[in-house]
C-alpha atoms as a PDB file:
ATOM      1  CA  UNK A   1       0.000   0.000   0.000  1.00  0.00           C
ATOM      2  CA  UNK A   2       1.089   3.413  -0.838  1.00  0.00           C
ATOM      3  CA  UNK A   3       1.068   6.813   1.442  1.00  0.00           C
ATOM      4  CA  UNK A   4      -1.191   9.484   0.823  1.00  0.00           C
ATOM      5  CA  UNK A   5      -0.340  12.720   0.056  1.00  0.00           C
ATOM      6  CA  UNK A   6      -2.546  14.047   2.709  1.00  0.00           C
ATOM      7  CA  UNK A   7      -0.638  11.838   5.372  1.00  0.00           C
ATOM      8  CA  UNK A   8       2.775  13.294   3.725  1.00  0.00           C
ATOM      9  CA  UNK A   9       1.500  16.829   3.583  1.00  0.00           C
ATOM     10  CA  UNK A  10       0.246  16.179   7.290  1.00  0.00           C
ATOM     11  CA  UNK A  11       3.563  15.318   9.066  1.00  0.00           C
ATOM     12  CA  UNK A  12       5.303  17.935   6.917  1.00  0.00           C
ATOM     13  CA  UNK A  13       2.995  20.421   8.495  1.00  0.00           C
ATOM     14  CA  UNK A  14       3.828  19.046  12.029  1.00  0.00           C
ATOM     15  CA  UNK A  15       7.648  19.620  11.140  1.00  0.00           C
ATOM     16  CA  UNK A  16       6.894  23.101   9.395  1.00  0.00           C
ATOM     17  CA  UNK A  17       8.591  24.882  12.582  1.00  0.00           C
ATOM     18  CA  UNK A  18      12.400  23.094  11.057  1.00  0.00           C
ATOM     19  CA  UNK A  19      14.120  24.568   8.293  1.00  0.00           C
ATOM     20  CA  UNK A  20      15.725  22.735   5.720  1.00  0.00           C
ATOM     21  CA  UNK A  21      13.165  19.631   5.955  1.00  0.00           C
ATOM     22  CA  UNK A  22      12.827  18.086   2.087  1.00  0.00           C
ATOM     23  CA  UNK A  23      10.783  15.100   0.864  1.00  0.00           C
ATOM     24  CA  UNK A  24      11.464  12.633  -2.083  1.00  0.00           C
ATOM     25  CA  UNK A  25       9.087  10.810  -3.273  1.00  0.00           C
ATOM     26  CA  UNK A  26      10.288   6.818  -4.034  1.00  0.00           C
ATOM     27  CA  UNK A  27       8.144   3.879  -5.460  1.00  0.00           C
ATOM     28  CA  UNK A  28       4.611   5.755  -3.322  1.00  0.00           C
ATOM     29  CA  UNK A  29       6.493   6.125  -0.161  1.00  0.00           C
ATOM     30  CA  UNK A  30       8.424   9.618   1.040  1.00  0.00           C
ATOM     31  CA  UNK A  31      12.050   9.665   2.445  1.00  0.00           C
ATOM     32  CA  UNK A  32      12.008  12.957   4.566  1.00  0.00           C
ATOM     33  CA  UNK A  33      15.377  14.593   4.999  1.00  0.00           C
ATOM     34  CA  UNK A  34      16.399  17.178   7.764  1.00  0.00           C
ATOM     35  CA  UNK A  35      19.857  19.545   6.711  1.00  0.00           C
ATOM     36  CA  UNK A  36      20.218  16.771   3.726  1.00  0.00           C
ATOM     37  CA  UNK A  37      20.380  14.167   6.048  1.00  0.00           C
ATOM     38  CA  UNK A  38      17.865  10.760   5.635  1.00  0.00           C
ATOM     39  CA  UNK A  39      16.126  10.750   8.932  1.00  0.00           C
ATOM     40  CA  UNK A  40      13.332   8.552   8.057  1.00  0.00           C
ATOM     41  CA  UNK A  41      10.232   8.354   6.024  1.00  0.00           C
ATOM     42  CA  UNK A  42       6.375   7.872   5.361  1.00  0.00           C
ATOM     43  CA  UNK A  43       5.921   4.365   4.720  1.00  0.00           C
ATOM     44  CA  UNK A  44       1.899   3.028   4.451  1.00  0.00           C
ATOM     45  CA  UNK A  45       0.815   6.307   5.950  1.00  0.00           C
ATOM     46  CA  UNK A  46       3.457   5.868   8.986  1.00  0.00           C
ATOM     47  CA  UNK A  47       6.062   7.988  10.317  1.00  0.00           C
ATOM     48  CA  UNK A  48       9.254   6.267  10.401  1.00  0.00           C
ATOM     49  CA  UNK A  49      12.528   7.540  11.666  1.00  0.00           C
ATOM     50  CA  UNK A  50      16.037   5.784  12.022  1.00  0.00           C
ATOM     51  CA  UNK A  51      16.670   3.420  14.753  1.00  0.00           C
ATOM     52  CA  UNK A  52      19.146   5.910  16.760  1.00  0.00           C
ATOM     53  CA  UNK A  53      20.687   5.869  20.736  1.00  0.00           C
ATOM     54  CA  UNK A  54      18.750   9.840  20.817  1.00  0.00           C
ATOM     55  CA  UNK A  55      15.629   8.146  19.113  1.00  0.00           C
ATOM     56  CA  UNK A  56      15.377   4.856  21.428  1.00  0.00           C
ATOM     57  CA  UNK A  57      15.940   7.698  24.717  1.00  0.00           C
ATOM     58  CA  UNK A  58      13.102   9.916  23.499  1.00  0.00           C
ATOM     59  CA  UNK A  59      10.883   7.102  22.616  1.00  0.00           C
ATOM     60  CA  UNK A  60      11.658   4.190  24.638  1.00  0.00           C
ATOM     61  CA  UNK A  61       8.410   2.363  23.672  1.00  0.00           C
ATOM     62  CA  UNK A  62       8.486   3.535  20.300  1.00  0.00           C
ATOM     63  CA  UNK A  63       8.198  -0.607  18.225  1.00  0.00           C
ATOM     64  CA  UNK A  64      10.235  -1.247  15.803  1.00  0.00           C
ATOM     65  CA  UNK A  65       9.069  -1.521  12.032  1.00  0.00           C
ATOM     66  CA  UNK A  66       9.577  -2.598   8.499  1.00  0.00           C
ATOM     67  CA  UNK A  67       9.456   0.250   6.286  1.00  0.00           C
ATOM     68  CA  UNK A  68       9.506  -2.811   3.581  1.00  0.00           C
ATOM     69  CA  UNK A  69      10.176  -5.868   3.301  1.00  0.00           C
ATOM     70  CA  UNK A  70      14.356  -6.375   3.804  1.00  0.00           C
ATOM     71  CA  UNK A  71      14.575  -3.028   5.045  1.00  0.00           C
ATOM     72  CA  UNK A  72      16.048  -2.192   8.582  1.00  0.00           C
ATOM     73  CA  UNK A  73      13.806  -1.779  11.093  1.00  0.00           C
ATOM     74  CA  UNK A  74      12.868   1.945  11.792  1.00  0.00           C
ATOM     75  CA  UNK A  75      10.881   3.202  14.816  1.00  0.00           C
ATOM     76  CA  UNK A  76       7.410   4.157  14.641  1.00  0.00           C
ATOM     77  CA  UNK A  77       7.084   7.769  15.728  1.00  0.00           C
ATOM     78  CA  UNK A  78       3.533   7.604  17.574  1.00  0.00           C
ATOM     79  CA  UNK A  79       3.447  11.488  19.144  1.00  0.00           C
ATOM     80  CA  UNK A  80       3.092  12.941  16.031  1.00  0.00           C
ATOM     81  CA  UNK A  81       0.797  15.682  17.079  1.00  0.00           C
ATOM     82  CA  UNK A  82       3.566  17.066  19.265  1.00  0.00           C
ATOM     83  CA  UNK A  83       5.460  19.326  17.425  1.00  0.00           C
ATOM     84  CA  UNK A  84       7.966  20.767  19.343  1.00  0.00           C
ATOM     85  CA  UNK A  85       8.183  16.883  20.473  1.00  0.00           C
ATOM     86  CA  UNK A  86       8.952  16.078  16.758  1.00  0.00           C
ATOM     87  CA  UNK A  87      11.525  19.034  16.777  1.00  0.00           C
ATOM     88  CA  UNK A  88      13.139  18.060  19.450  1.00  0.00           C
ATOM     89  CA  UNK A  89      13.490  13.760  18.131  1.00  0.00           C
ATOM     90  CA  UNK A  90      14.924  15.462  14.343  1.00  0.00           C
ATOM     91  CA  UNK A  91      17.799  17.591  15.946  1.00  0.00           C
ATOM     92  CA  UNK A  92      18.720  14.608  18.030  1.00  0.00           C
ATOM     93  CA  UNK A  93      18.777  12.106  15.326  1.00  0.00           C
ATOM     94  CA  UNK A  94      20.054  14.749  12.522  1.00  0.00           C
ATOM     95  CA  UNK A  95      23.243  15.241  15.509  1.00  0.00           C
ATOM     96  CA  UNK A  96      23.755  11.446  15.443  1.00  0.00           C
ATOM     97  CA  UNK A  97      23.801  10.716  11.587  1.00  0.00           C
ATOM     98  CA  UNK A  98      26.509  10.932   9.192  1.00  0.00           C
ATOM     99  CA  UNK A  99      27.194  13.573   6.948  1.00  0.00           C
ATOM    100  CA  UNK A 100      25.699  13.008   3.195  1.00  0.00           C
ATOM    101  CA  UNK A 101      28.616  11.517   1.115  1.00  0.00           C
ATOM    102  CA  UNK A 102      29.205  13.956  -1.581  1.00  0.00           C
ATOM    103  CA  UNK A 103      27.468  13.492  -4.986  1.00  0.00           C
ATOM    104  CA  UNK A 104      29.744  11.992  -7.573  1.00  0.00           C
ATOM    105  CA  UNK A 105      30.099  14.381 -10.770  1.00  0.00           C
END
């Protein structure tokens, strides 16, 4: 099953307050990235973010889910109404991530 729009437009609403959020849409699911980084996604009309240490201590209960089938499990983000909740869970993830590898030319 694909996501909605209105479930994409939704959660992008909920992160409005961030700058420098983008979306890419991928085979009817979103990737959402915060300051370029992949932080997680939409995925059947669920908001999944990377399985991080800052993401398991803000969301101990948070269960672990497939995004798709052979993915990694991600963790289901259930307080979604909560945005400075949702603020707070992106610049705590975004700190722990990687930096983007470069594009090659």
């Amino acid at each position: 099953m694909a996501s909605s729009k209105a479930y994409l437009e939704f959660v992008c609403d909920q992160l409005s307050g961030l700058e420098d959020i983008r979306t890419r849409a991928m085979m009817g699911e979103y990737i959402l990235y915060y300051r370029g980084k992949v932080i997680g996604g939409i995925y059947d009309d669920r908001f999944l973010i990377k399985d991080t240490p800052a993401a398991r201590r803000l969301m101990p209960n948070a269960p672990p889910e497939l995004p798709y089938e052979g993915a990694k499990p991600m963790l289901l983000v259930t307080e979604i109404d909560d945005r400075s909740f949702l603020a707070a869970l992106l610049e705590a993830i975004e700190s722990e991530l990687p930096a983007p590898k470069p594009k090659r030319k």
